[in-house]
Protein backbone atom coordinates (compact mmCIF):
# COMPACT_ATOMS: atom_id res chain seq x y z
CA UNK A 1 0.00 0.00 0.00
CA UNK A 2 1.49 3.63 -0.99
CA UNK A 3 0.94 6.32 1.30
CA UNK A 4 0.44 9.70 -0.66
CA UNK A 5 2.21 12.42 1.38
CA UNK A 6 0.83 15.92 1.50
CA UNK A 7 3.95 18.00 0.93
CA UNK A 8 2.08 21.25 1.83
CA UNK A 9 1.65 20.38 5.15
CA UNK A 10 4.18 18.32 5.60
CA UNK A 11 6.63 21.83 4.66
CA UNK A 12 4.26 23.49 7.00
CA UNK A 13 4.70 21.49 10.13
CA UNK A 14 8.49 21.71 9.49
CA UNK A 15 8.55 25.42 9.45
CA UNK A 16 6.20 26.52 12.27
CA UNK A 17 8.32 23.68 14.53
CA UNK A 18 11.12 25.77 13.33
CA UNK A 19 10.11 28.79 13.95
CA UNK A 20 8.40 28.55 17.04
CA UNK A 21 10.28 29.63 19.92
CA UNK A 22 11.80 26.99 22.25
CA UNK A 23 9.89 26.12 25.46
CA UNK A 24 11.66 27.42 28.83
CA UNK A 25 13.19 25.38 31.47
CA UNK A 26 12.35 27.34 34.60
CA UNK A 27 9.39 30.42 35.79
CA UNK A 28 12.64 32.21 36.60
CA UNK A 29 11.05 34.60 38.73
CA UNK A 30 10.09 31.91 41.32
CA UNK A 31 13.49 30.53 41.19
CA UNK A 32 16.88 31.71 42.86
CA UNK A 33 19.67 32.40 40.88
CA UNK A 34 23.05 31.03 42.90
CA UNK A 35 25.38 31.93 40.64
CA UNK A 36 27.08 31.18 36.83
CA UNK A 37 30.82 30.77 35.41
CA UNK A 38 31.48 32.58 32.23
CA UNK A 39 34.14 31.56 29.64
CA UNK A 40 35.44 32.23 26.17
CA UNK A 41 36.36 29.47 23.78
CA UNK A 42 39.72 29.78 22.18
CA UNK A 43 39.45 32.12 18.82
CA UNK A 44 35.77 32.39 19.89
CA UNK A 45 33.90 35.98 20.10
CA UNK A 46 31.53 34.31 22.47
CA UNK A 47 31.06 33.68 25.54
CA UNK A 48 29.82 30.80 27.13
CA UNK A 49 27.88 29.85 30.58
CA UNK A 50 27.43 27.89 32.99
CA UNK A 51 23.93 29.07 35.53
CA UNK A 52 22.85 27.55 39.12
CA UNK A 53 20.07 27.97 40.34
CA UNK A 54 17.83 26.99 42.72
CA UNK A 55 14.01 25.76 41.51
CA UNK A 56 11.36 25.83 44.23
CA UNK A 57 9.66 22.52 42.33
CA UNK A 58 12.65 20.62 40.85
CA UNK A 59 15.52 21.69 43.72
CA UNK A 60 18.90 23.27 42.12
CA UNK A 61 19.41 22.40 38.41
CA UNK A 62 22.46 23.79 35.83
CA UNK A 63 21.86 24.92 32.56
CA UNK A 64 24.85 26.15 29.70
CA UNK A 65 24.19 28.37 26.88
CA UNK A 66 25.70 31.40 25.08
CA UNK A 67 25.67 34.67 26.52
CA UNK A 68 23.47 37.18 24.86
CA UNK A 69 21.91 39.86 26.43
CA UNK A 70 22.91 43.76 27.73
CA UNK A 71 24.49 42.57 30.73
CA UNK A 72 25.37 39.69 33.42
CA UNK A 73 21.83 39.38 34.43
CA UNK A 74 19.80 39.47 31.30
CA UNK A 75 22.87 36.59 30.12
CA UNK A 76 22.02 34.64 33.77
CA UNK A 77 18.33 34.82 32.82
CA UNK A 78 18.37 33.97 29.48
CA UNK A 79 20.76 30.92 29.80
CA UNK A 80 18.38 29.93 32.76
CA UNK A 81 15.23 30.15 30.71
CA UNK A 82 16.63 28.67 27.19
CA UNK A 83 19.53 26.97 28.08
CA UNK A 84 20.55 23.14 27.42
CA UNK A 85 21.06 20.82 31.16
CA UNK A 86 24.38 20.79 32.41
CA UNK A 87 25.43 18.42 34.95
CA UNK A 88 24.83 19.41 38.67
CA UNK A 89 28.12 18.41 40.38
CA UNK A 90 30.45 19.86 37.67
CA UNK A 91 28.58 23.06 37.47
CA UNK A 92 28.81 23.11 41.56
CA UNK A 93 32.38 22.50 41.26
CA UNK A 94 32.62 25.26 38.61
CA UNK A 95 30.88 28.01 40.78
CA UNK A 96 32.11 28.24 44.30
């Protein structure tokens, strides 16, 4: 049996799962930051980090992203929000 494939929608779902903005990790107002570790790669413009913080539902979690934002903060609240997992202990170890 051949299964006709609707290429329309088929682009469409692609696109809008594209283009739809990424879901957040944390409510980051209701959570704590504890602190974050900044570094540059070699021959790299940007910076990378490392954020702790402290969830009041899911205890302390670590997330690492790039740095964007106007200052330390808005990078600390946008690598909290959007940010991939990062292991717990290293990040602890990390940010003293």
């Amino acid at each position: 049996m051949k299964m006709k494939i609707n290429y329309v929608l088929l682009s469409f779902l692609i696109v809008s799962s594209v283009s739809a903005a990424p879901p957040t990790n944390i409510h980051y107002e209701r959570s704590k930051m504890l602190g974050s570790y900044y570094f540059r790669p070699a021959e790299s413009a940007d910076l990378i980090g490392i954020v702790l913080v402290s969830c009041p539902f899911d205890g302390e979690r670590a997330f690492i992203g790039a740095a964007s934002g106007a200052n330390r903060a808005d990078a600390d609240r946008a690598i909290a929000e959007r940010g991939a997992r990062f292991p717990l202990e290293v990040a602890k170890a990390l940010i003293k």
